[in-house]
Protein backbone atom coordinates (compact mmCIF):
# COMPACT_ATOMS: atom_id res chain seq x y z
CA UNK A 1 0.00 0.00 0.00
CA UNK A 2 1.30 3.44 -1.00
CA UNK A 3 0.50 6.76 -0.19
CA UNK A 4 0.48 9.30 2.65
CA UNK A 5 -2.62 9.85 5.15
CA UNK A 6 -4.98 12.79 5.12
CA UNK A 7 -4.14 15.66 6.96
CA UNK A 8 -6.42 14.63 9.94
CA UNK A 9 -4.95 11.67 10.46
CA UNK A 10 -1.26 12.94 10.11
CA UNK A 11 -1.76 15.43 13.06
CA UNK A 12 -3.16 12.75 14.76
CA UNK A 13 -0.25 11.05 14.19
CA UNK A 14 1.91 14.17 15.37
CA UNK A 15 -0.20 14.74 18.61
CA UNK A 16 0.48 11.31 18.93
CA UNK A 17 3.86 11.50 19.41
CA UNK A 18 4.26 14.26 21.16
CA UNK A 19 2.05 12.36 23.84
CA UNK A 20 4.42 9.45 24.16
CA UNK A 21 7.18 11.54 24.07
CA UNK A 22 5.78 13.53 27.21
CA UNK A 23 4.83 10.21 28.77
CA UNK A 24 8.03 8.24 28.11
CA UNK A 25 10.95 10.50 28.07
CA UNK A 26 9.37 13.74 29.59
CA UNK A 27 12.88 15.33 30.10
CA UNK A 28 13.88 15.70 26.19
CA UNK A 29 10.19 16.68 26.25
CA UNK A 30 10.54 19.70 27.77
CA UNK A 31 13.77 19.87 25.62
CA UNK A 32 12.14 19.91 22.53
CA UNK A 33 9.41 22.55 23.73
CA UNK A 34 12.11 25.14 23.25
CA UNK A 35 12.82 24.12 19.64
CA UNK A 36 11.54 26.83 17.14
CA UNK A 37 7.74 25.68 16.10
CA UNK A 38 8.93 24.88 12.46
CA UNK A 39 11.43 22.72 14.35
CA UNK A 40 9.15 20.69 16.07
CA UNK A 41 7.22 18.22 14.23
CA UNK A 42 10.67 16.73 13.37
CA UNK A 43 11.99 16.06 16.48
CA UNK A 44 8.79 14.49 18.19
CA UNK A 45 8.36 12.19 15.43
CA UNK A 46 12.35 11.32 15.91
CA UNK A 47 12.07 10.96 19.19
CA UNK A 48 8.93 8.93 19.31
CA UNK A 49 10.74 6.68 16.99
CA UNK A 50 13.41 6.68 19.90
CA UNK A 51 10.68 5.95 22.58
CA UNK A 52 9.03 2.76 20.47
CA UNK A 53 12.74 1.28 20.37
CA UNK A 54 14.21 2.06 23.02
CA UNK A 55 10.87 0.43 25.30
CA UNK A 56 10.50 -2.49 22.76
CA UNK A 57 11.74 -4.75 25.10
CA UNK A 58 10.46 -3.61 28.39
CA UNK A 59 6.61 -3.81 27.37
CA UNK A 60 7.27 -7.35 25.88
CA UNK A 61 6.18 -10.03 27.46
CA UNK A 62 8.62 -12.65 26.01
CA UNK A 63 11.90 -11.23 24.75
CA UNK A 64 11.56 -12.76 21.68
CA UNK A 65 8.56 -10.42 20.92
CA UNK A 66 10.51 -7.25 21.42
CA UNK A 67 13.05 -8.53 19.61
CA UNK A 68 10.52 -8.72 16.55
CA UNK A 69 9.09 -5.45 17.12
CA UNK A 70 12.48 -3.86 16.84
CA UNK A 71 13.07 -5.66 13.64
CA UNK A 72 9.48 -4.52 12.41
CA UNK A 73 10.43 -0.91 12.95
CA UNK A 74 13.88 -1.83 11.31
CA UNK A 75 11.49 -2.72 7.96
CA UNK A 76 9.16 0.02 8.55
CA UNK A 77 12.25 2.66 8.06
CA UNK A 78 12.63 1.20 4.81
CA UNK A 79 9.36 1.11 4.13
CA UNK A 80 9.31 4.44 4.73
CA UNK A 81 11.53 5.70 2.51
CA UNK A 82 9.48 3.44 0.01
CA UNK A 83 6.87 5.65 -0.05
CA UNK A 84 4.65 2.68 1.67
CA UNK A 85 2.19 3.28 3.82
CA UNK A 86 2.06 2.02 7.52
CA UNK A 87 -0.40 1.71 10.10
CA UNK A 88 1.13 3.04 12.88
CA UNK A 89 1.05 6.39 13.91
CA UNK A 90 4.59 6.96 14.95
CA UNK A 91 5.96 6.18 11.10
CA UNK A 92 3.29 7.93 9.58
CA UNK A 93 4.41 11.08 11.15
CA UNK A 94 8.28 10.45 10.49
CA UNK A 95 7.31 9.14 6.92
CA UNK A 96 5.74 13.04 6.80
CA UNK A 97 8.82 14.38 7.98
CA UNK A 98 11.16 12.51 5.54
CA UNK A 99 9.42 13.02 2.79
CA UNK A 100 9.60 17.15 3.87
CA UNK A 101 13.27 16.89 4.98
CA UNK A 102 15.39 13.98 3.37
CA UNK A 103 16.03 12.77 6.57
CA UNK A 104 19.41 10.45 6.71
CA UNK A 105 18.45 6.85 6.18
CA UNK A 106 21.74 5.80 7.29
CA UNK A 107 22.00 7.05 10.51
CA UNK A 108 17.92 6.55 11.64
CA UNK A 109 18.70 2.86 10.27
CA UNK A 110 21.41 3.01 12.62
CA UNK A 111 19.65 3.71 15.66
CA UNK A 112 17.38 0.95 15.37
CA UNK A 113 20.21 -1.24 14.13
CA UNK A 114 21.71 -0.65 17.68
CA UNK A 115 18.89 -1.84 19.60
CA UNK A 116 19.04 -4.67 17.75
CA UNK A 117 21.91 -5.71 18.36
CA UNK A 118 21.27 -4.56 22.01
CA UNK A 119 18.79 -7.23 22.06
CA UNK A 120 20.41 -9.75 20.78
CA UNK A 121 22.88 -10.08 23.73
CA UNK A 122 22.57 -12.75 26.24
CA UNK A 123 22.18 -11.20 29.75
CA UNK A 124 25.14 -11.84 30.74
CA UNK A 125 26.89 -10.39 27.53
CA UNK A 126 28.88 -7.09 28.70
CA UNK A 127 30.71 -4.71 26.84
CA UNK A 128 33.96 -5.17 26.55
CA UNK A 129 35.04 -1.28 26.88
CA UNK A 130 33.84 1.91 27.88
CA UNK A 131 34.37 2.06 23.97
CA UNK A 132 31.42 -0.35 22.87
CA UNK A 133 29.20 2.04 25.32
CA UNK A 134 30.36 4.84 23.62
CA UNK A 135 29.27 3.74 20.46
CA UNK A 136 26.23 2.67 21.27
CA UNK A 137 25.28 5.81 22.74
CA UNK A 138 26.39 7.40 19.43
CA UNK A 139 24.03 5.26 17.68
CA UNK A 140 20.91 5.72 19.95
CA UNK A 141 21.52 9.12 20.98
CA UNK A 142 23.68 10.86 18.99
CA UNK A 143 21.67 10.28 15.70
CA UNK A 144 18.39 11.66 17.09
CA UNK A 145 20.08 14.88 17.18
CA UNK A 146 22.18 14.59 14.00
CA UNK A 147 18.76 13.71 12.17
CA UNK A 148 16.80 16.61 14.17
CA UNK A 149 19.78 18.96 13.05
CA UNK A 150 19.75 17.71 9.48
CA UNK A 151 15.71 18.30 9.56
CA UNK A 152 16.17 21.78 10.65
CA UNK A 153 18.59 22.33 7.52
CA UNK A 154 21.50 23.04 9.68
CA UNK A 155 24.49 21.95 8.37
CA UNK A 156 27.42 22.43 10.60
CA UNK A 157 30.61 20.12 11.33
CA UNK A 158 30.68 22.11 15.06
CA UNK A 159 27.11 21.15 15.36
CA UNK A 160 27.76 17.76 14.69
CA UNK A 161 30.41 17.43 16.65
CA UNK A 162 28.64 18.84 19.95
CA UNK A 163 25.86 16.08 19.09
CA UNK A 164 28.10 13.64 19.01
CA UNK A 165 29.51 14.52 21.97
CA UNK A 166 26.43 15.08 24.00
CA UNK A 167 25.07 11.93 22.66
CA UNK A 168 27.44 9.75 24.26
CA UNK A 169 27.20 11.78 27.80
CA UNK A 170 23.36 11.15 27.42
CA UNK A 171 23.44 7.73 26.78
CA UNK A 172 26.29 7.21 28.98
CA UNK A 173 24.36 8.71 31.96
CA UNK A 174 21.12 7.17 30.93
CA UNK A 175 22.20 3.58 31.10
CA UNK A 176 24.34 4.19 34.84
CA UNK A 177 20.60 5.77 35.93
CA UNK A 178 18.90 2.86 34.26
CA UNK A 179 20.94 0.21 36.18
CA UNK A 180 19.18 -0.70 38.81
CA UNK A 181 16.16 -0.83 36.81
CA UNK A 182 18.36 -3.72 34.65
CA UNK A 183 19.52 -5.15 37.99
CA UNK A 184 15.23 -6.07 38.98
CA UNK A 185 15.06 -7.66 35.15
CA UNK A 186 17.89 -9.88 35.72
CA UNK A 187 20.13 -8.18 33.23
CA UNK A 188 22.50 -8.91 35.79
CA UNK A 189 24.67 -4.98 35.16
CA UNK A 190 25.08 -6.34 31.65
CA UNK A 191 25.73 -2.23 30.76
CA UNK A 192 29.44 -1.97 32.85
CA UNK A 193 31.80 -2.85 30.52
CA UNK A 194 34.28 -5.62 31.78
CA UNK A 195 37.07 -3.47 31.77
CA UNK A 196 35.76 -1.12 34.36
CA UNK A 197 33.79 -4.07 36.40
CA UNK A 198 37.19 -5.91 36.53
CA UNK A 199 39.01 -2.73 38.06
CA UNK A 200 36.51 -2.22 40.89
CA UNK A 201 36.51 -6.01 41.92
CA UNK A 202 32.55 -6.57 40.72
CA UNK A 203 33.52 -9.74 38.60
CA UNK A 204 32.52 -13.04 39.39
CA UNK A 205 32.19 -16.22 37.98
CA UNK A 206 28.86 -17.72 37.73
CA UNK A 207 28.35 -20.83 36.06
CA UNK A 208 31.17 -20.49 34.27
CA UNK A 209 30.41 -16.86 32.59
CA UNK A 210 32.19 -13.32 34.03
CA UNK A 211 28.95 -11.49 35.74
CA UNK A 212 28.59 -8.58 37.61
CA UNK A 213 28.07 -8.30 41.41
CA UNK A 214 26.08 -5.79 43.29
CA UNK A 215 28.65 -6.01 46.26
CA UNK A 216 31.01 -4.47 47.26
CA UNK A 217 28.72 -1.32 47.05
CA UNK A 218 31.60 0.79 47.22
CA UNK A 219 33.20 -1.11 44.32
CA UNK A 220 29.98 -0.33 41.81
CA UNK A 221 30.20 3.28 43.70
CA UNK A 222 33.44 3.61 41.99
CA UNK A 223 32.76 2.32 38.53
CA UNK A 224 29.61 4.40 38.10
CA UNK A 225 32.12 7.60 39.00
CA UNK A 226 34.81 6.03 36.36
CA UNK A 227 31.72 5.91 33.67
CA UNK A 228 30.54 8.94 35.07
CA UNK A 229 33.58 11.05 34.26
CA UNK A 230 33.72 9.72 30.46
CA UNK A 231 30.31 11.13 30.17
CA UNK A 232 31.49 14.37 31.75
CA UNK A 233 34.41 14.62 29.08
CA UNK A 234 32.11 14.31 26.66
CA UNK A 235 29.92 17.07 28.08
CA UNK A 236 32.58 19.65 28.65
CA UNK A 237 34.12 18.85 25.11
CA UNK A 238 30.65 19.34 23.71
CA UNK A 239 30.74 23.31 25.06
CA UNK A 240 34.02 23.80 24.49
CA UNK A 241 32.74 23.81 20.51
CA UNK A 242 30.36 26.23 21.61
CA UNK A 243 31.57 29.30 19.84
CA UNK A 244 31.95 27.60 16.73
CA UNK A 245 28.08 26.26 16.79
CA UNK A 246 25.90 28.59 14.80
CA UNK A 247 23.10 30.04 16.95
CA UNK A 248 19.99 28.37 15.10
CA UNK A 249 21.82 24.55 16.42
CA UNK A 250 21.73 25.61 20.31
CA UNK A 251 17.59 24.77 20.97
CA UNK A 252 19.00 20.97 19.15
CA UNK A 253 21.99 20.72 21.58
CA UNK A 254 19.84 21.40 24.70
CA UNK A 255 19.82 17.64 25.80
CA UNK A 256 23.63 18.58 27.20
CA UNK A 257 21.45 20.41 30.31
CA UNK A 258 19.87 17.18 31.31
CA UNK A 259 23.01 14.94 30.81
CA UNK A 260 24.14 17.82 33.47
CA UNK A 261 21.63 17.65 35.83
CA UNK A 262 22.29 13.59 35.85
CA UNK A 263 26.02 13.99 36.97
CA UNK A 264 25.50 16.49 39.31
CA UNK A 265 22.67 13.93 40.68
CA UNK A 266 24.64 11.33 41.12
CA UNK A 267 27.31 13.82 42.35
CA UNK A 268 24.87 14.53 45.06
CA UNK A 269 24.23 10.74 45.78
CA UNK A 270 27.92 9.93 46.03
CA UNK A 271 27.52 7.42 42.66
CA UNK A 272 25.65 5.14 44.19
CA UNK A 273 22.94 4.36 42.03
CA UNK A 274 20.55 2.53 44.23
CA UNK A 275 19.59 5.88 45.53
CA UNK A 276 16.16 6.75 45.76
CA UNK A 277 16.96 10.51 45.58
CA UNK A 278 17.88 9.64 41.66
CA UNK A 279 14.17 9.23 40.77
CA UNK A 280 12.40 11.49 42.55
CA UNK A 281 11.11 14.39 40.09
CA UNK A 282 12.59 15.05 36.65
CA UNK A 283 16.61 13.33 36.79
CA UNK A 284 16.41 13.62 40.61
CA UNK A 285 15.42 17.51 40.91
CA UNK A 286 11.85 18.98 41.44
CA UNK A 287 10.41 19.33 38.08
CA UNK A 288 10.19 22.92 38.31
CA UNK A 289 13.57 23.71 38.50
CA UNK A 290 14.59 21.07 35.84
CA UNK A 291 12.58 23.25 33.88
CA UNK A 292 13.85 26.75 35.19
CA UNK A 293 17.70 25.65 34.08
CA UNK A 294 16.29 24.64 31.01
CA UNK A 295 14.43 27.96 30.39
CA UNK A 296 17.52 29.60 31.84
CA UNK A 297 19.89 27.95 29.44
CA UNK A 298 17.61 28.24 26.23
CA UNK A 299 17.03 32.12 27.34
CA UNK A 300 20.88 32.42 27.36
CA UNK A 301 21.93 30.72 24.22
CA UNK A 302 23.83 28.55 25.76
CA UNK A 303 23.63 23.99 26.04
């Protein structure tokens, strides 16, 4: 089936997403709401995309189920680009906005690619380097914002290069807050890489295969602040391209206040992840002024 849907059903499709967006990842929500408006339709459908993936495996039921639903959106980007119509409301929006923009099929293929792959691993599969984190978090991460930059027709190699940056410290940051939330589905840590588990003493054997212990607490403390302080390169390398980023690329670069407001968090907490301070209100703040240092930054010009 070809075609595109009526205009009804596309801002539907676009109110949709804006609704999962503010139920499923309501801090780059508020991040987007200080895009420019001819911004916006974009990066909700982008990041909607990133909300179906990135949750494909929580809501399943059997892994194996996720696992197909991230290979379904894997053939609806192609689809996509096809010109084919699909039934869901998240692709017919981005199927709008690539057919509007030119959106990169490499790099949203990419993201989905990663999950994927991220799926694929046996629980007790770890990274082998804070290098393979990196990387992902490039390819979850970074290309929402290279695509949302690219939709926004800003081409800049300073831009980029701040998105890539921030990317990783986001989805760095993400996964150490996410940890304990891995921890209750058995993923037994899977997201410390070995190299840093093995340097804080949280590797044991277990049946054979390297896993990662919760104890010693101060060990994990430890390798959450080693992991914690790659993310926090990242960040500070991000501004230090600030004066070469053209002004229009700041509202798209945003995300580097949140990634902030995580490390000083767990700053706050001493590392320790299992602290319940980390998910109270938006990141571990009161919403309120999450949202005043994003207003304050956005005001400013500044990520």
């Amino acid at each position: 089936m070809t075609g595109t849907p009526g205009v009804s059903s596309l801002r539907a499709a676009f109110s949709y997403c804006v609704q999962q967006v503010r139920s499923y990842d309501y801090h780059h929500y508020l991040c987007l709401l200080e895009l420019p408006p001819s911004m916006r339709k974009a990066a909700f459908a982008l990041r909607a995309l990133n909300v179906e993936t990135s949750r494909a495996m929580d809501v399943a039921s059997d892994p194996r189920i996720g696992l197909m639903r991230l290979v379904w959106w894997q053939e609806a980007v192609d689809k996509m680009y096809s010109n084919q119509l699909i039934e869901h409301p998240t692709a017919q929006a981005l199927s709008s906005v690539i057919a509007e923009t030119k959106l990169s099929k490499t790099w949203l293929k990419r993201s989905v690619e990663a999950r994927i792959n991220d799926a694929r691993r046996e629980d007790t599969d770890m990274p082998k380097t804070i290098q393979e984190l990196e990387k992902y978090a490039e390819d979850t991460v970074s290309t929402m914002l290279y695509l949302t930059l690219q939709a926004g027709g800003i081409n800049s190699t300073a831009a980029d290069h701040a998105a890539s940056h921030i990317g990783k410290a986001s989805g760095i940051l993400l996964l150490l807050k996410s940890l304990p939330y891995h921890a209750s589905r058995n993923r037994h840590f899977s997201y410390i890489p070995v190299e840093v588990a093995s340097k804080h003493g949280l590797i044991v054997k277990q049946g054979g295969q390297d896993e990662v212990r919760l104890d010693p607490r101060e060990g994990l403390r430890d390798a959450v602040f080693d992991m914690a302080s790659v993310a926090n390169a990242h960040l500070q390398k991000a501004r230090k391209l600030a004066g070469s980023v053209p002004a229009e690329a700041v509202p798209v670069l945003l995300p580097a206040v949140p990634a902030e407001v995580i490390l000083n968090t767990l700053s706050k907490v001493q590392f320790d992840v299992f602290d319940s301070r980390l998910a109270k209100g938006v990141l571990g703040i009161p919403p309120l002024w999450y949202q005043l240092k994003l207003k304050w930054s956005s005001w400013r010009g500044k990520y």
